[in-house]
C-alpha atoms as a PDB file:
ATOM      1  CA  UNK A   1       0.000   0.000   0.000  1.00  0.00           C
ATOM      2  CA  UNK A   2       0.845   3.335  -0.681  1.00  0.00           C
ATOM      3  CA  UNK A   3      -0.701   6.363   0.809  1.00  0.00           C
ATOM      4  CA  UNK A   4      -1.005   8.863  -1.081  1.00  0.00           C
ATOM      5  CA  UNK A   5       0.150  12.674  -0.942  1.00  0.00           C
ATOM      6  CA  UNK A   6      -3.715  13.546  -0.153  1.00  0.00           C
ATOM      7  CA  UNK A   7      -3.703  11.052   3.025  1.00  0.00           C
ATOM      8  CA  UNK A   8      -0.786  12.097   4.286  1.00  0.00           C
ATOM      9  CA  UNK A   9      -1.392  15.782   3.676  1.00  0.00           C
ATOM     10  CA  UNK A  10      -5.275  14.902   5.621  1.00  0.00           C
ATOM     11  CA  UNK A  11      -3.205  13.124   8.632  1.00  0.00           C
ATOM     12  CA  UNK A  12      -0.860  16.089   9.091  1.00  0.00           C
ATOM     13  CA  UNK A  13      -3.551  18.258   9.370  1.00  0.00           C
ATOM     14  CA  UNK A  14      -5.875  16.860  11.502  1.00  0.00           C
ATOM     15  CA  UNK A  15      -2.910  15.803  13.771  1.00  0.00           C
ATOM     16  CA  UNK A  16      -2.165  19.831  13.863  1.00  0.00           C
ATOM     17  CA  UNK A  17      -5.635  20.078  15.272  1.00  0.00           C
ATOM     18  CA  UNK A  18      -5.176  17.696  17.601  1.00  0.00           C
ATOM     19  CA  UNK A  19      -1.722  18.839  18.925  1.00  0.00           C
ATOM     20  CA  UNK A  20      -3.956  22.560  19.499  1.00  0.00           C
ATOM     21  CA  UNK A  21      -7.183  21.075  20.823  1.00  0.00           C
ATOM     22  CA  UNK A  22      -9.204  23.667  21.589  1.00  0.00           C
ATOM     23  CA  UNK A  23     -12.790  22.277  20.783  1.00  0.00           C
ATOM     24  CA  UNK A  24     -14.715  25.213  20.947  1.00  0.00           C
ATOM     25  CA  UNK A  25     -11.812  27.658  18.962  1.00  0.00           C
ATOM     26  CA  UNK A  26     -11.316  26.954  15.276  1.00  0.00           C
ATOM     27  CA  UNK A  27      -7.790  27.061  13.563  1.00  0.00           C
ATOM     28  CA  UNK A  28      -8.057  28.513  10.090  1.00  0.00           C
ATOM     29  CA  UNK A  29      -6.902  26.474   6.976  1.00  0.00           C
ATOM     30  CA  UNK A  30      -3.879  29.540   7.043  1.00  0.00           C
ATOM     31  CA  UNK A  31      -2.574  28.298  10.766  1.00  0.00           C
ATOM     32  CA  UNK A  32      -2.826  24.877  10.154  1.00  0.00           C
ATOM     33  CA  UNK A  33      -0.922  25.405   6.273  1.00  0.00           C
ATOM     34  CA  UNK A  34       1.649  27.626   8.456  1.00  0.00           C
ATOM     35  CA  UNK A  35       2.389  25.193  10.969  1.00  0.00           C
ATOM     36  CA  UNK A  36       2.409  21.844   8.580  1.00  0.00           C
ATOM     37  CA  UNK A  37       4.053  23.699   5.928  1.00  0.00           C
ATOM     38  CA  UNK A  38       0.847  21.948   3.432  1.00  0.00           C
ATOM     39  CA  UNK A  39      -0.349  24.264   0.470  1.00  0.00           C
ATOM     40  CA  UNK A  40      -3.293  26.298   1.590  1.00  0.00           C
ATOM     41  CA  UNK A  41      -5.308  26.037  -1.895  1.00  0.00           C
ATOM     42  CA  UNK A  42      -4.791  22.261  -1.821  1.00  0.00           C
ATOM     43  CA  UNK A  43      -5.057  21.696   1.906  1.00  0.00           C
ATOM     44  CA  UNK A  44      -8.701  23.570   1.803  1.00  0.00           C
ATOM     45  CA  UNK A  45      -9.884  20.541  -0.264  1.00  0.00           C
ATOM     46  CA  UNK A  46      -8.746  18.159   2.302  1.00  0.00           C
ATOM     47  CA  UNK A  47     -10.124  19.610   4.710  1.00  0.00           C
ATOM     48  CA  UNK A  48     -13.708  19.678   2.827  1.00  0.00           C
ATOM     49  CA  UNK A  49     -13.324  15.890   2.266  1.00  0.00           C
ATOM     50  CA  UNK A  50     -12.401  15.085   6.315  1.00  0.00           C
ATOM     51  CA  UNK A  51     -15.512  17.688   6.972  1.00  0.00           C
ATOM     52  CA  UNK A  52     -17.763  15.590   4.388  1.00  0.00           C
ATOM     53  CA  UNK A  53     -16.712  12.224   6.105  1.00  0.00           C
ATOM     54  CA  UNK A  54     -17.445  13.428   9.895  1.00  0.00           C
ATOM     55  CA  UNK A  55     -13.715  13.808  10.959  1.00  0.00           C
ATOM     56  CA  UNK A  56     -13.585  17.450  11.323  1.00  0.00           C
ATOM     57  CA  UNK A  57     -16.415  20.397  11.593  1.00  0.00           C
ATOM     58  CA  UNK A  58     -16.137  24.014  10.032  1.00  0.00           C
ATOM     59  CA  UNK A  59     -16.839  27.426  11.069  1.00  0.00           C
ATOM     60  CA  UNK A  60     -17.651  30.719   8.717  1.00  0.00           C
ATOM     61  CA  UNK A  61     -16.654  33.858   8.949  1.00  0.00           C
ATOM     62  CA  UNK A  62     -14.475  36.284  11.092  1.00  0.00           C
ATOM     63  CA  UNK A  63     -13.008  33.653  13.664  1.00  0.00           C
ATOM     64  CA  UNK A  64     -13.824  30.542  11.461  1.00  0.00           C
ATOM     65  CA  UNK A  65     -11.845  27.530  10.874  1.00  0.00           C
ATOM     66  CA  UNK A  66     -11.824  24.054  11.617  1.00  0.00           C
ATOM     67  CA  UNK A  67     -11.859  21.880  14.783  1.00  0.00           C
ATOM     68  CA  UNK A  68     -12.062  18.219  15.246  1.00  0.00           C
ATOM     69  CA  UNK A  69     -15.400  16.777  15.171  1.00  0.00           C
ATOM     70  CA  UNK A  70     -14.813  13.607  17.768  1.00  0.00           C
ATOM     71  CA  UNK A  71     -11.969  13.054  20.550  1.00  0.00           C
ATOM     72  CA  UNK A  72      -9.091  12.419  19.432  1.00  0.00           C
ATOM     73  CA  UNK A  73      -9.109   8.878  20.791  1.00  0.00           C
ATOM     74  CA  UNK A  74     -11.815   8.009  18.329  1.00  0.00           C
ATOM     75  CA  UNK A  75     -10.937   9.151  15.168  1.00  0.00           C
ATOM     76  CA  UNK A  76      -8.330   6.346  13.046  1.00  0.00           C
ATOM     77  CA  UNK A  77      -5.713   6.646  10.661  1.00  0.00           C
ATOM     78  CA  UNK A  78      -7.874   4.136   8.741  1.00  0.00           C
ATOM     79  CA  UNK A  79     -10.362   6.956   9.139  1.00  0.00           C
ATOM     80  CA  UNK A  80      -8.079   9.591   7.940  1.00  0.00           C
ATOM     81  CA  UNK A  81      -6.590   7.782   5.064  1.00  0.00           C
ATOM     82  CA  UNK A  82     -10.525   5.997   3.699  1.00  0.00           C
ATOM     83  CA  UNK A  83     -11.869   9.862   3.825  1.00  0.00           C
ATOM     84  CA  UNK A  84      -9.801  11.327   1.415  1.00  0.00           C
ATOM     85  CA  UNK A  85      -8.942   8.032  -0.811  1.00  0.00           C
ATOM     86  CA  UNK A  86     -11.541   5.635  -0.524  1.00  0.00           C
ATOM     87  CA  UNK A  87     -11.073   2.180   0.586  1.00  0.00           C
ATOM     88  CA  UNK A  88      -8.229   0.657   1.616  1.00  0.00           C
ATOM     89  CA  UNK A  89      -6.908  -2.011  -0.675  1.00  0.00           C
ATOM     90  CA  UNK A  90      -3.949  -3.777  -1.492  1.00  0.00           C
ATOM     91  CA  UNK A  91      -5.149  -3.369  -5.427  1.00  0.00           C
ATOM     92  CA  UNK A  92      -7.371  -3.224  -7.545  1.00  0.00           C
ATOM     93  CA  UNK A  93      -7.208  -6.793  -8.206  1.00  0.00           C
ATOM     94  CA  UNK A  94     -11.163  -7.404  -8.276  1.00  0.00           C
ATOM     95  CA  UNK A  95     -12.907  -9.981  -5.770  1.00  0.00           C
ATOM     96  CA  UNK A  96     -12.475 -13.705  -5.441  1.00  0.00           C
ATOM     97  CA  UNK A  97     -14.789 -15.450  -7.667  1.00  0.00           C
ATOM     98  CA  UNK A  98     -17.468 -17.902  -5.807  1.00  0.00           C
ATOM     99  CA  UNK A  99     -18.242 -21.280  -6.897  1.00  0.00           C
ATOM    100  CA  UNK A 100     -14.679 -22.097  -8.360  1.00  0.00           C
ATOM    101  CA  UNK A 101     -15.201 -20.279 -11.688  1.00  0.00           C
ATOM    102  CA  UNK A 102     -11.829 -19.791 -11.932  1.00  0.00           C
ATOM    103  CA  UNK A 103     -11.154 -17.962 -15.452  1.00  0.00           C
ATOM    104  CA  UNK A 104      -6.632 -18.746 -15.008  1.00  0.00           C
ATOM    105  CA  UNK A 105      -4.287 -20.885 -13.537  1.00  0.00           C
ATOM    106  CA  UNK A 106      -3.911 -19.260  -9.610  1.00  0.00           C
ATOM    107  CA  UNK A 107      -6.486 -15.921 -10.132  1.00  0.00           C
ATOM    108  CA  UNK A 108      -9.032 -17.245  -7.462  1.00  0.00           C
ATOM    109  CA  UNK A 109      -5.846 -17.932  -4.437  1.00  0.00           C
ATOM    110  CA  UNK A 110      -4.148 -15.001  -5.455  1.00  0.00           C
ATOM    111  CA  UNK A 111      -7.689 -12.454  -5.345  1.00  0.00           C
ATOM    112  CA  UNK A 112      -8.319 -13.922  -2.134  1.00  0.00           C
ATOM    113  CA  UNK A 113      -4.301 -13.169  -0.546  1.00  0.00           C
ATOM    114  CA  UNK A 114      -4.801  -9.860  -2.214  1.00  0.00           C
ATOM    115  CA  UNK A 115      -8.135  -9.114  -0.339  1.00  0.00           C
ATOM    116  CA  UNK A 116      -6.594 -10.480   3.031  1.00  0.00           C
ATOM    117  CA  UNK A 117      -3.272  -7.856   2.596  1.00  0.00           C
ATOM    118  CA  UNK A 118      -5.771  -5.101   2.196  1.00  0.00           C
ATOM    119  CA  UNK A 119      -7.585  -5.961   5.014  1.00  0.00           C
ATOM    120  CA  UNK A 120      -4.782  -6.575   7.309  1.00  0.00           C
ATOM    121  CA  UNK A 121      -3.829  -3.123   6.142  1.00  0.00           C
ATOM    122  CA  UNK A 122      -7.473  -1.797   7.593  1.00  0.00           C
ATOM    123  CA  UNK A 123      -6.813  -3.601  10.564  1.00  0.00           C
ATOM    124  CA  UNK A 124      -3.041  -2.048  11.269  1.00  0.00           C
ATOM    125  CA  UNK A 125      -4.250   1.183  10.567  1.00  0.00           C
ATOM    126  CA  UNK A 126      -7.616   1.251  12.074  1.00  0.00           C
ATOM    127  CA  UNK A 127      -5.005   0.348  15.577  1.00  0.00           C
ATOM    128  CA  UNK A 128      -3.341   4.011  15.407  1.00  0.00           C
ATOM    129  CA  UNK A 129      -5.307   6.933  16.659  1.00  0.00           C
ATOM    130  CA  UNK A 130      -4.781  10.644  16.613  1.00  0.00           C
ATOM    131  CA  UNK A 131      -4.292  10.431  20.339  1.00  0.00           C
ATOM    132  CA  UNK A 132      -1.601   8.220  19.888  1.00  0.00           C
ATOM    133  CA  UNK A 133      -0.071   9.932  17.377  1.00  0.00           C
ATOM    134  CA  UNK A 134      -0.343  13.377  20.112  1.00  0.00           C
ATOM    135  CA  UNK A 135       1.554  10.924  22.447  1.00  0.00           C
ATOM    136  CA  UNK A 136       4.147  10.043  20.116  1.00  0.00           C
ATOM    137  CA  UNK A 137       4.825  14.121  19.383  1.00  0.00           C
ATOM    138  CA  UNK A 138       4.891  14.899  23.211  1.00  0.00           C
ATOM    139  CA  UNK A 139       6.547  11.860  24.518  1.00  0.00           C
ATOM    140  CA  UNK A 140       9.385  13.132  21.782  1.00  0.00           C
ATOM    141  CA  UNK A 141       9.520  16.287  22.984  1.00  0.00           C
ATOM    142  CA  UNK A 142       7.969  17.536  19.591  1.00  0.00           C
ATOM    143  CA  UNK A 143      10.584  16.360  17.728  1.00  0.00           C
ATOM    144  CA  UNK A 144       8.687  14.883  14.686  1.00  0.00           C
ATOM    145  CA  UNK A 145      12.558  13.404  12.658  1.00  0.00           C
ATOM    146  CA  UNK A 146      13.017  11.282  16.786  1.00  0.00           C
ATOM    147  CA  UNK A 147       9.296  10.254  16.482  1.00  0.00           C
ATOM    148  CA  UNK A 148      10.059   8.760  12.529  1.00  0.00           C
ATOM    149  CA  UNK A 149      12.976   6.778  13.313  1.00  0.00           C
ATOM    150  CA  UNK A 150      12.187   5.527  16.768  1.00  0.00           C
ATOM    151  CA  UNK A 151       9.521   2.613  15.811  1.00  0.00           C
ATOM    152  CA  UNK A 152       8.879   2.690  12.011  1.00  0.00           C
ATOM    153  CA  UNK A 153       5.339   2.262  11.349  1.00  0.00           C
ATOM    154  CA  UNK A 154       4.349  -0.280   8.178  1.00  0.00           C
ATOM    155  CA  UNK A 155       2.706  -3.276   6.514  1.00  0.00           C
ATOM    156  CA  UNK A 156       6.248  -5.613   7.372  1.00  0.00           C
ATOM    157  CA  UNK A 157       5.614  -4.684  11.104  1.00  0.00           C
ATOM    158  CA  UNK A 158       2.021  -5.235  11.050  1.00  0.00           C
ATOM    159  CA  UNK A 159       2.475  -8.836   9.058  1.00  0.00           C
ATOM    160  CA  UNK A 160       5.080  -9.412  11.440  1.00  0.00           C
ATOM    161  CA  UNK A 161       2.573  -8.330  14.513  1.00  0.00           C
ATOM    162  CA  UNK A 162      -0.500 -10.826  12.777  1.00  0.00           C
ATOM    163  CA  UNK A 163       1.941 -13.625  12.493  1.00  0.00           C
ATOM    164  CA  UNK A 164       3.465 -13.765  16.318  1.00  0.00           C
ATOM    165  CA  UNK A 165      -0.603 -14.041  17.102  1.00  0.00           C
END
């Protein structure tokens, strides 16, 4: 899997909010582009999509802005990642076919490992929260490049997590 620039741009952002929880005070999409270093123009749309899927909740006007629409502790990186591309998959490989109408040598075994990846994907991300990710940032003292290279985060440590179960 591969997230994409619009997933992690939508992560960044709503871990911003999180870092500067103030429920009832929105951040404009200018203080959160300042302090991720994201492009405003293109952030704005990402932040229409995470509004549109529940994640985040918008104010007009003088004093307007965005703050996050659940606790942090609720709201997934699976969440984050599904509201601005779509479902997590491993491909676009199709779904197994039923009844062993198997058109090539392999397709139905290989659908069905394809479809257990992506969900095993779901799964690994659906375990990270922004909370945790707030923890991560505090617990390093706020230094984000500590935080990356402490305990990489990815599909070889969450096979590796599945398979010791």
């Amino acid at each position: 899997m591969k997230v994409s620039t619009r997933g992690d741009y939508a992560s960044r952002a709503l871990l911003s909010l999180a870092l500067h929880d103030a429920p009832s005070i929105p951040t404009s999409v200018r203080d959160i582009a300042e302090r991720t270093g994201l492009p405003q123009p293109y952030l704005e749309q990402i932040l229409l999509a995470l509004k549109g899927a529940g994640l985040v909740r918008s104010k007009r006007g003088v004093g307007g802005g965005y703050v996050l629409a659940r606790p942090p502790e609720t709201i997934t990186l699976a969440q984050i990642v599904s509201a601005v591309d779509g479902p997590i998959v491993a491909g676009e490989f199709g779904e197994p076919h039923t009844g062993g109408a198997c058109d090539h040598e392999g397709q139905c075994v290989l659908l069905a490992f394809w479809a257990e990846v992506g969900e095993k994907m779901r799964e690994h991300l659906q375990s990270f929260t922004l909370a945790d990710m707030v923890h991560k940032v505090q617990g390093n003292g706020g230094d984000l490049v500590a935080v990356a290279l402490d305990e990489p985060i990815g599909v070889s440590r969450a096979m590796a997590r599945s398979s010791a179960q």
